[in-house]
N, C-alpha and C. Protein backbone atom coordinates (compact mmCIF):
# COMPACT_ATOMS: atom_id res chain seq x y z
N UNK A 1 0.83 -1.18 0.00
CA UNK A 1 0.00 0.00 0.00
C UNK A 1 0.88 1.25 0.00
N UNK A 2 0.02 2.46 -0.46
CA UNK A 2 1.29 3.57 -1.09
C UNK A 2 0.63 4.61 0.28
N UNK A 3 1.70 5.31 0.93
CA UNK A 3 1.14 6.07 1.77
C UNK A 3 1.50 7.15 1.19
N UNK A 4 0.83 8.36 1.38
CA UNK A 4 1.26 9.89 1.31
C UNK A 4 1.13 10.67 2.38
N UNK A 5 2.21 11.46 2.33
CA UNK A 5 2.06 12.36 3.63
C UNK A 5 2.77 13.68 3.25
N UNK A 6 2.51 14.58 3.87
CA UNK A 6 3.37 16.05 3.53
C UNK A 6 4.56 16.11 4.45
N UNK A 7 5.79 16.76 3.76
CA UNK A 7 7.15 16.26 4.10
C UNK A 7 7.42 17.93 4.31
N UNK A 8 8.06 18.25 5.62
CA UNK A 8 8.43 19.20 6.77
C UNK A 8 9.77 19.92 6.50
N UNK A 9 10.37 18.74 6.83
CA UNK A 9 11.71 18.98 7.34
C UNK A 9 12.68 17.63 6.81
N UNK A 10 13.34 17.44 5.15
CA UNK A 10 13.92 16.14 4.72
C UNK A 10 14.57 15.98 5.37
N UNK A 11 14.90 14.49 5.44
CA UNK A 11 16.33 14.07 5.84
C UNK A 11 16.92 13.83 4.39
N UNK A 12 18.30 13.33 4.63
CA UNK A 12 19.51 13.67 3.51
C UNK A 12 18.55 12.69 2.29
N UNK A 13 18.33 11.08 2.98
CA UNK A 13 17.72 10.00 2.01
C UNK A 13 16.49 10.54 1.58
N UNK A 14 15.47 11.44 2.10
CA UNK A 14 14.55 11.72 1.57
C UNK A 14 15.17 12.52 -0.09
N UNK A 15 16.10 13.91 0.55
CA UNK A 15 16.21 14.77 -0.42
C UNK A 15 16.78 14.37 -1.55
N UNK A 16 18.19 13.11 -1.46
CA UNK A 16 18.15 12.21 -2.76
C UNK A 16 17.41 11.20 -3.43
N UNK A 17 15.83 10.90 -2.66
CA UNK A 17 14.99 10.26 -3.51
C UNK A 17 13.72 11.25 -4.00
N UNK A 18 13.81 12.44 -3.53
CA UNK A 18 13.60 13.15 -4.33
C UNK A 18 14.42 13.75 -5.87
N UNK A 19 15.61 14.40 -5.41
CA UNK A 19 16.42 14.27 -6.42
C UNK A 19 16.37 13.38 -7.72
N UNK A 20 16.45 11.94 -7.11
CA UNK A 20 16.02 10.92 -8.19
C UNK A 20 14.80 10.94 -9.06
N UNK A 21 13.68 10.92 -8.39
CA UNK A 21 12.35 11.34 -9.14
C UNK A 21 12.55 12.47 -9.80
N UNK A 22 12.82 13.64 -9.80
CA UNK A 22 13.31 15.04 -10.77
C UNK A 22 13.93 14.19 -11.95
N UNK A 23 15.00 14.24 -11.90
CA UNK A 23 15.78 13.29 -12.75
C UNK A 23 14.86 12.29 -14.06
N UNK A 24 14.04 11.22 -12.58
CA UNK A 24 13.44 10.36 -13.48
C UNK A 24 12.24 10.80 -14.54
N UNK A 25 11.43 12.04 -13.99
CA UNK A 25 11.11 13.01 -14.73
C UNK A 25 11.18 13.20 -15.68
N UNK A 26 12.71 13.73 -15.68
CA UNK A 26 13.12 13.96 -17.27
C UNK A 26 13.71 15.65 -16.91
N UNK A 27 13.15 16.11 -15.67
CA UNK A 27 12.98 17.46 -15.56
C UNK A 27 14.21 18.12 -15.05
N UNK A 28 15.33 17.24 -14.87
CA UNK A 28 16.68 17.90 -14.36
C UNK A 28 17.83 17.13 -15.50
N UNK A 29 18.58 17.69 -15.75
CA UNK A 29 19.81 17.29 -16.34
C UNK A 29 20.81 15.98 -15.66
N UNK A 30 21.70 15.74 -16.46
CA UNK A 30 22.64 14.59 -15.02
C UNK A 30 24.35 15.40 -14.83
N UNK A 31 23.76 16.70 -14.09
CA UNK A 31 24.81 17.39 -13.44
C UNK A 31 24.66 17.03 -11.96
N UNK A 32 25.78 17.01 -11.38
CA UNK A 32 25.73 16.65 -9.76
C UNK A 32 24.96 17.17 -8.73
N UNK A 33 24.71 15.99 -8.22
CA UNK A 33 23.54 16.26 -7.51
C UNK A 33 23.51 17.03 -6.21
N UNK A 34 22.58 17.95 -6.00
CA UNK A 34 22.77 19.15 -4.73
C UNK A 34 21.90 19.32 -4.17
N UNK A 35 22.04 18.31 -2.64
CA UNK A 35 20.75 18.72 -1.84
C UNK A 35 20.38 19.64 -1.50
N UNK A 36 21.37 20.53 -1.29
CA UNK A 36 21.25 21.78 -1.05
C UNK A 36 20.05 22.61 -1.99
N UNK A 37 20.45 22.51 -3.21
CA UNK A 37 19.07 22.51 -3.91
C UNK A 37 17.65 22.01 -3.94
N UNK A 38 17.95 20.90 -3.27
CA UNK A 38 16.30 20.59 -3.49
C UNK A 38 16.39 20.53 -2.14
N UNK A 39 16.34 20.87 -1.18
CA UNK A 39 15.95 21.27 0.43
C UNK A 39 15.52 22.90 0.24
N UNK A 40 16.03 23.13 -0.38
CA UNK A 40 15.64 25.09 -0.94
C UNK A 40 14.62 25.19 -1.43
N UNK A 41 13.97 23.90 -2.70
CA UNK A 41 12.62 23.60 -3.05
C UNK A 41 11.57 23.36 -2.57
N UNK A 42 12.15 22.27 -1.42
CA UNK A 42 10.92 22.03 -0.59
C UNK A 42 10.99 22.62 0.93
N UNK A 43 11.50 23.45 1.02
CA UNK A 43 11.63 24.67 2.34
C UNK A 43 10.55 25.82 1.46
N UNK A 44 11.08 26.34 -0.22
CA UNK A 44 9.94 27.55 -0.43
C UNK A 44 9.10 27.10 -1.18
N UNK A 45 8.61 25.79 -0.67
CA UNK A 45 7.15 25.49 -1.31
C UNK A 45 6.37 25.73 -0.27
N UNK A 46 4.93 25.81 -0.85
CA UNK A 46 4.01 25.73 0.68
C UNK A 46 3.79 24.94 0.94
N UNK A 47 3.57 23.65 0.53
CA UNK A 47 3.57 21.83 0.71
C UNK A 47 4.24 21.40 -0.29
N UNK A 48 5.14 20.20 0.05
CA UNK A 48 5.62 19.29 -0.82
C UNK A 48 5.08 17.92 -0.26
N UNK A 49 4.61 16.68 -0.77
CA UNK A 49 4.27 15.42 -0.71
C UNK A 49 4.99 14.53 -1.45
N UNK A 50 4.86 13.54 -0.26
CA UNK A 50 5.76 12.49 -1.45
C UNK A 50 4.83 11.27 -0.84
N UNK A 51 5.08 10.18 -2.00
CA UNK A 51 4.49 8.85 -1.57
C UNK A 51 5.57 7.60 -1.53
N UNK A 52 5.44 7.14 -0.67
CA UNK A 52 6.14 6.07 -0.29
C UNK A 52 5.10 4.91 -0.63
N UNK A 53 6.10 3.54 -1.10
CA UNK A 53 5.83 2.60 -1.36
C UNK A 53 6.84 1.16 -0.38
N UNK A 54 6.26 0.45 -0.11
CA UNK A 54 7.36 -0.37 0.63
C UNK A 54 8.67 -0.14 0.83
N UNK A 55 8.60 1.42 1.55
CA UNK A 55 9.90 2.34 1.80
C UNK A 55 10.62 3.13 0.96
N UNK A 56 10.10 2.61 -0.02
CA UNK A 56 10.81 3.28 -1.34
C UNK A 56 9.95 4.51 -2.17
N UNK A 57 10.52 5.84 -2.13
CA UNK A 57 9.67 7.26 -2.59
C UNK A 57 8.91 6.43 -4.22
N UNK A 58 8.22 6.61 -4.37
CA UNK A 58 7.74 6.57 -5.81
C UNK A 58 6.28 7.87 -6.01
N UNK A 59 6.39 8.97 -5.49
CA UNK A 59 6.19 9.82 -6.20
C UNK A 59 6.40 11.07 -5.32
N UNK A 60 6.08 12.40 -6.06
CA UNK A 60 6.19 13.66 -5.59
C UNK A 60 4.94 14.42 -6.53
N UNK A 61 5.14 15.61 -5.16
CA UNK A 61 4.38 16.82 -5.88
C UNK A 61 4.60 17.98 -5.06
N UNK A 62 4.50 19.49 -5.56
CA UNK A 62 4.57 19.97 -4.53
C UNK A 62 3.35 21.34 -4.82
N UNK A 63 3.00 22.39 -3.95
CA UNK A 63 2.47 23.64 -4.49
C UNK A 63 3.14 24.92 -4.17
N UNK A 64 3.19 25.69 -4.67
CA UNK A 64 3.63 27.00 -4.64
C UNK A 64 2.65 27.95 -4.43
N UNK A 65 2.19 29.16 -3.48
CA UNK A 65 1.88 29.91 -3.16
C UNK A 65 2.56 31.48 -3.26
N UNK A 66 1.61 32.37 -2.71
CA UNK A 66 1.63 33.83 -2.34
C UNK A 66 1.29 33.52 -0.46
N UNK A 67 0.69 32.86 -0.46
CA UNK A 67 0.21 32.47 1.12
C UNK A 67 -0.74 33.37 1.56
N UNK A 68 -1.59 34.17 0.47
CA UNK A 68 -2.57 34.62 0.99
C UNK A 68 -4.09 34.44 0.33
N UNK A 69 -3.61 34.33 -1.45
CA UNK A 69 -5.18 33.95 -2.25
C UNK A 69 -4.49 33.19 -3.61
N UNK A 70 -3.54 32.65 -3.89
CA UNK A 70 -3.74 31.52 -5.13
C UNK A 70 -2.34 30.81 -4.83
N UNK A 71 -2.79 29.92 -5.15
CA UNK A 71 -1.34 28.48 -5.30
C UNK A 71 -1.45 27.96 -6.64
N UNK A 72 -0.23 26.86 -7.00
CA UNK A 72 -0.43 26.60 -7.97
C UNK A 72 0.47 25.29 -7.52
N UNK A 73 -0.19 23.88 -7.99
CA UNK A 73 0.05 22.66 -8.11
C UNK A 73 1.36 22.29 -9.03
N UNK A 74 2.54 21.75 -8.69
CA UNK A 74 3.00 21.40 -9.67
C UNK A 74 4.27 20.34 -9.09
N UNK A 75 4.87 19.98 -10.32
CA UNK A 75 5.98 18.67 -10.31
C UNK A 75 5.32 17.09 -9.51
N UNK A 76 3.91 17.11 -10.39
CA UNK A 76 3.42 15.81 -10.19
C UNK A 76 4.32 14.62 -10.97
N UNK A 77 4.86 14.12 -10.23
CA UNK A 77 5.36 12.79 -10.65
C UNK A 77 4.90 11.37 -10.18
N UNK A 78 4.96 10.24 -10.47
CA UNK A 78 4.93 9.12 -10.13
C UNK A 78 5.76 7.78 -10.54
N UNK A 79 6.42 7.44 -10.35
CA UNK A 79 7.28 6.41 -10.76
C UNK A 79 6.64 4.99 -11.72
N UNK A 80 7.24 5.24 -12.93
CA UNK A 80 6.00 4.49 -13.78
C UNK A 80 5.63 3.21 -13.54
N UNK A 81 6.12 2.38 -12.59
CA UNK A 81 5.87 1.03 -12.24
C UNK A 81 4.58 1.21 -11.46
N UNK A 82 3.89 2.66 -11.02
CA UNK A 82 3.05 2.45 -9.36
C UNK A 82 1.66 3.59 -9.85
N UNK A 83 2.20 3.88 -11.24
CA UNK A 83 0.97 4.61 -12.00
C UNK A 83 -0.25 3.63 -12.13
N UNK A 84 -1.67 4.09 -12.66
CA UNK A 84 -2.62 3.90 -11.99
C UNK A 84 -3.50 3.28 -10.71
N UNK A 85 -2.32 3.28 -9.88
CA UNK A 85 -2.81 2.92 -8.66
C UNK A 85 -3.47 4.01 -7.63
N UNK A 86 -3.89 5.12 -8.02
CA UNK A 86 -4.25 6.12 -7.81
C UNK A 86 -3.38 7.02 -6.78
N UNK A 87 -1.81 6.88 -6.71
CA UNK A 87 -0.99 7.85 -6.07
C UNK A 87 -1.09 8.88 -6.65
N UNK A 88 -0.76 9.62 -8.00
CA UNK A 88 -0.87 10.79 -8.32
C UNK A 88 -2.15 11.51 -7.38
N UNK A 89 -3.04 11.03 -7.68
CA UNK A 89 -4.70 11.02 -6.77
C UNK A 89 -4.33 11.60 -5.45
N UNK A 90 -3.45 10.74 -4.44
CA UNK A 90 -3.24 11.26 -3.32
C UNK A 90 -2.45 11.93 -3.10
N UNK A 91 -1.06 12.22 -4.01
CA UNK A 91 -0.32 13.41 -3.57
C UNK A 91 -1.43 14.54 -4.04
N UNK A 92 -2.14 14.66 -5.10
CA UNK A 92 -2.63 16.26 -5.84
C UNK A 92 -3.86 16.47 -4.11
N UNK A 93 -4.75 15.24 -3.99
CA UNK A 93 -5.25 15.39 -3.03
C UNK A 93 -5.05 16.15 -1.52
N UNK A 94 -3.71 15.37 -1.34
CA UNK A 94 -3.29 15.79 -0.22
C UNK A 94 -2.69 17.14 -0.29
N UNK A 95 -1.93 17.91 -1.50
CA UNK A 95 -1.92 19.52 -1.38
C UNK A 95 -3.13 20.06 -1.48
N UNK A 96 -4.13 19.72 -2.38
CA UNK A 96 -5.20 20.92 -2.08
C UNK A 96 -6.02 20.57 -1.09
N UNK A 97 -5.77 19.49 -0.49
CA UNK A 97 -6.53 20.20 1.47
C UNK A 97 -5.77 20.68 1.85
N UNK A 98 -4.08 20.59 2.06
CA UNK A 98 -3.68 21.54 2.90
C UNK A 98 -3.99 22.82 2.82
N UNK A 99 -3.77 23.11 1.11
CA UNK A 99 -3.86 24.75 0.70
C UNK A 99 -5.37 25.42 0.94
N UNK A 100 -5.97 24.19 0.98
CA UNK A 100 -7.84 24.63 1.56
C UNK A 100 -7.56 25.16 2.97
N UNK A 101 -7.25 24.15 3.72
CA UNK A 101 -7.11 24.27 4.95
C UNK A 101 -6.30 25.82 4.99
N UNK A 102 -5.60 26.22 4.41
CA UNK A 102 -4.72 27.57 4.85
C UNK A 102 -5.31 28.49 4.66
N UNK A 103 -6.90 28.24 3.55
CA UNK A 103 -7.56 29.23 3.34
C UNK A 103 -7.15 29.68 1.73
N UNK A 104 -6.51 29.11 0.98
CA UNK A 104 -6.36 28.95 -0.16
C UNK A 104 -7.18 28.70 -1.17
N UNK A 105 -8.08 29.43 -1.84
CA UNK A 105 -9.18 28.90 -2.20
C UNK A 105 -9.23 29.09 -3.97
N UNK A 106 -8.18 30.12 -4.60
CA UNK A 106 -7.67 29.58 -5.88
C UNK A 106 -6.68 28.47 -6.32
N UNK A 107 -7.09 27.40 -7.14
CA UNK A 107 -5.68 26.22 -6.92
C UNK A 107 -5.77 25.98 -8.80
N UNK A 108 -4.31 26.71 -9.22
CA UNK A 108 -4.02 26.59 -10.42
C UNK A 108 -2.79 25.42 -10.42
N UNK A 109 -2.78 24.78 -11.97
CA UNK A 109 -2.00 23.84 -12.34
C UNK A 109 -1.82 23.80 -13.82
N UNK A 110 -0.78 23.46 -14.79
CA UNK A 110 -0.77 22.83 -15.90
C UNK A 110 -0.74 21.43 -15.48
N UNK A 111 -1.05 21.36 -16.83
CA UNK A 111 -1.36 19.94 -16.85
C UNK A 111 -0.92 19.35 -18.34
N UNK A 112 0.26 17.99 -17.99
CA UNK A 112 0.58 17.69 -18.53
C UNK A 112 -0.41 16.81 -20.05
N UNK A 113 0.48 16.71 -21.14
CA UNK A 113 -1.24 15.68 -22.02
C UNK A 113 -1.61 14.66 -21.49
N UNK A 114 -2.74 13.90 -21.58
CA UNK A 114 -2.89 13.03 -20.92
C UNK A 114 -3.42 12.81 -19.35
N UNK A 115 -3.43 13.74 -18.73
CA UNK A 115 -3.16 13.68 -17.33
C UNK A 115 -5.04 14.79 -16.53
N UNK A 116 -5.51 15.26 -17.81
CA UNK A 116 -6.45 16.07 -17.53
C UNK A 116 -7.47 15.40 -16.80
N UNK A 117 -7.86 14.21 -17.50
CA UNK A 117 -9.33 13.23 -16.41
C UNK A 117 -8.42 13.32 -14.83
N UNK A 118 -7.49 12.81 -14.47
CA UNK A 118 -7.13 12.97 -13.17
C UNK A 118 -7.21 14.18 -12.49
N UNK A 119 -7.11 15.20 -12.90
CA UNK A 119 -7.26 16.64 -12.48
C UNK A 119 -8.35 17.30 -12.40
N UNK A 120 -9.58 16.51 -13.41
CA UNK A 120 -11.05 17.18 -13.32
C UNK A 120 -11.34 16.55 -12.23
N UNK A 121 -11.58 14.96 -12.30
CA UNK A 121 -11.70 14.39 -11.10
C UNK A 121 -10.97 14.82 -9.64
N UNK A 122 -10.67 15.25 -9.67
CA UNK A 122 -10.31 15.93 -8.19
C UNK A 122 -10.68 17.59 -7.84
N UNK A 123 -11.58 17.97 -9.25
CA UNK A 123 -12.08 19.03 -9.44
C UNK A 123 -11.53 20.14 -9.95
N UNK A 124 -10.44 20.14 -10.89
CA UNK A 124 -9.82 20.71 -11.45
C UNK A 124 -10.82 21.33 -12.82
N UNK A 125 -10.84 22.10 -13.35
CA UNK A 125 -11.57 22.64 -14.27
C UNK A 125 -10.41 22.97 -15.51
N UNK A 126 -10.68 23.18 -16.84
CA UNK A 126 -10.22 24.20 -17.91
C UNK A 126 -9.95 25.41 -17.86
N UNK A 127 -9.25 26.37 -18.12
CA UNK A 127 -9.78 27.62 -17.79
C UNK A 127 -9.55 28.31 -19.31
N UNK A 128 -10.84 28.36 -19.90
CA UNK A 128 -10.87 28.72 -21.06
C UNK A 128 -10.36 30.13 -21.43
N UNK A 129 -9.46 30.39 -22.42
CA UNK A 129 -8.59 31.83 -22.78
C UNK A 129 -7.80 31.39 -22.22
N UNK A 130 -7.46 30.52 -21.30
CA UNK A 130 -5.84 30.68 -20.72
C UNK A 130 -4.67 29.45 -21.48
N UNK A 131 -3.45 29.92 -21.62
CA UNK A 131 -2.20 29.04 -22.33
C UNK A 131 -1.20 28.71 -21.74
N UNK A 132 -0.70 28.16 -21.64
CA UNK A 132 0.23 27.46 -20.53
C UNK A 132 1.77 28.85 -20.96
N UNK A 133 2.58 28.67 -20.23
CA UNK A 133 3.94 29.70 -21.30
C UNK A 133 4.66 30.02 -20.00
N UNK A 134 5.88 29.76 -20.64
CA UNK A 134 6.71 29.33 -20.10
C UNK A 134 8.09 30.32 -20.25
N UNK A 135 8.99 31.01 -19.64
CA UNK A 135 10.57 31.54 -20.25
C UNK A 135 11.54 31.13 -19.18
N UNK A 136 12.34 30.90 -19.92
CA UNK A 136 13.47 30.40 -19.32
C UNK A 136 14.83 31.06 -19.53
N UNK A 137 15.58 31.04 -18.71
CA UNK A 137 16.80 32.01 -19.39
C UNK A 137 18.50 31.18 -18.96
């Protein structure tokens, strides 16, 4: 069984199986790895979640805030061996109660292709006129 829970304060093994999931992603390069960096990620997020599987991380997510009226959902992953078992489900779940709970009551996300039925179902909507866009430098 896959548990999820919202993650505080990593320890070192957490922050390199996070690390790993980024990676497995696709979403980081294979330059050396710096916890230091991703403890900086999940210190200025407003929740980060991860799911554990028979000890072993197999997914993440985290949200980003203003901490007063909109967040925004993002770096849903799941480790492709543990997909449709409905973890994605409980990490997206488990940030937008917290961000409810804080009084958060706009909750934006892209959304990858494919991935939209999971996101309506948890009540995610379209938001028609709007385009995803992105810069990077």
């Amino acid at each position: 069984m896959t548990d999820c829970f919202l993650l505080e304060n990593p320890d070192d093994g957490e922050l390199a199986a996070i690390t790993a999931l980024y990676r497995a992603a696709g979403w980081w390069g294979d330059g050396p790895d710096d916890q230091g960096h991703v403890a900086r990620i999940v210190a200025g997020s407003h929740c980060f979640a991860l799911a554990i599987d028979g000890g072993a991380v197999v997914g993440m997510g985290r949200a980003i805030s203003d901490r007063a009226s909109d967040a925004y959902v993002q770096d849903i992953f799941v480790r492709p061996g543990h997909r449709g078992r409905g973890v994605a489900t409980a990490i997206v779940a488990a940030l937008a109660r917290r961000l409810e709970d804080d009084g958060l009551g706009w909750i934006g996300l892209v959304a990858e292709p494919g991935s939209r039925g999971l996101y309506q179902r948890l009540g995610f909507e379209p938001m028609p006129g709007a385009a995803a866009m992105l810069r990077r430098s």
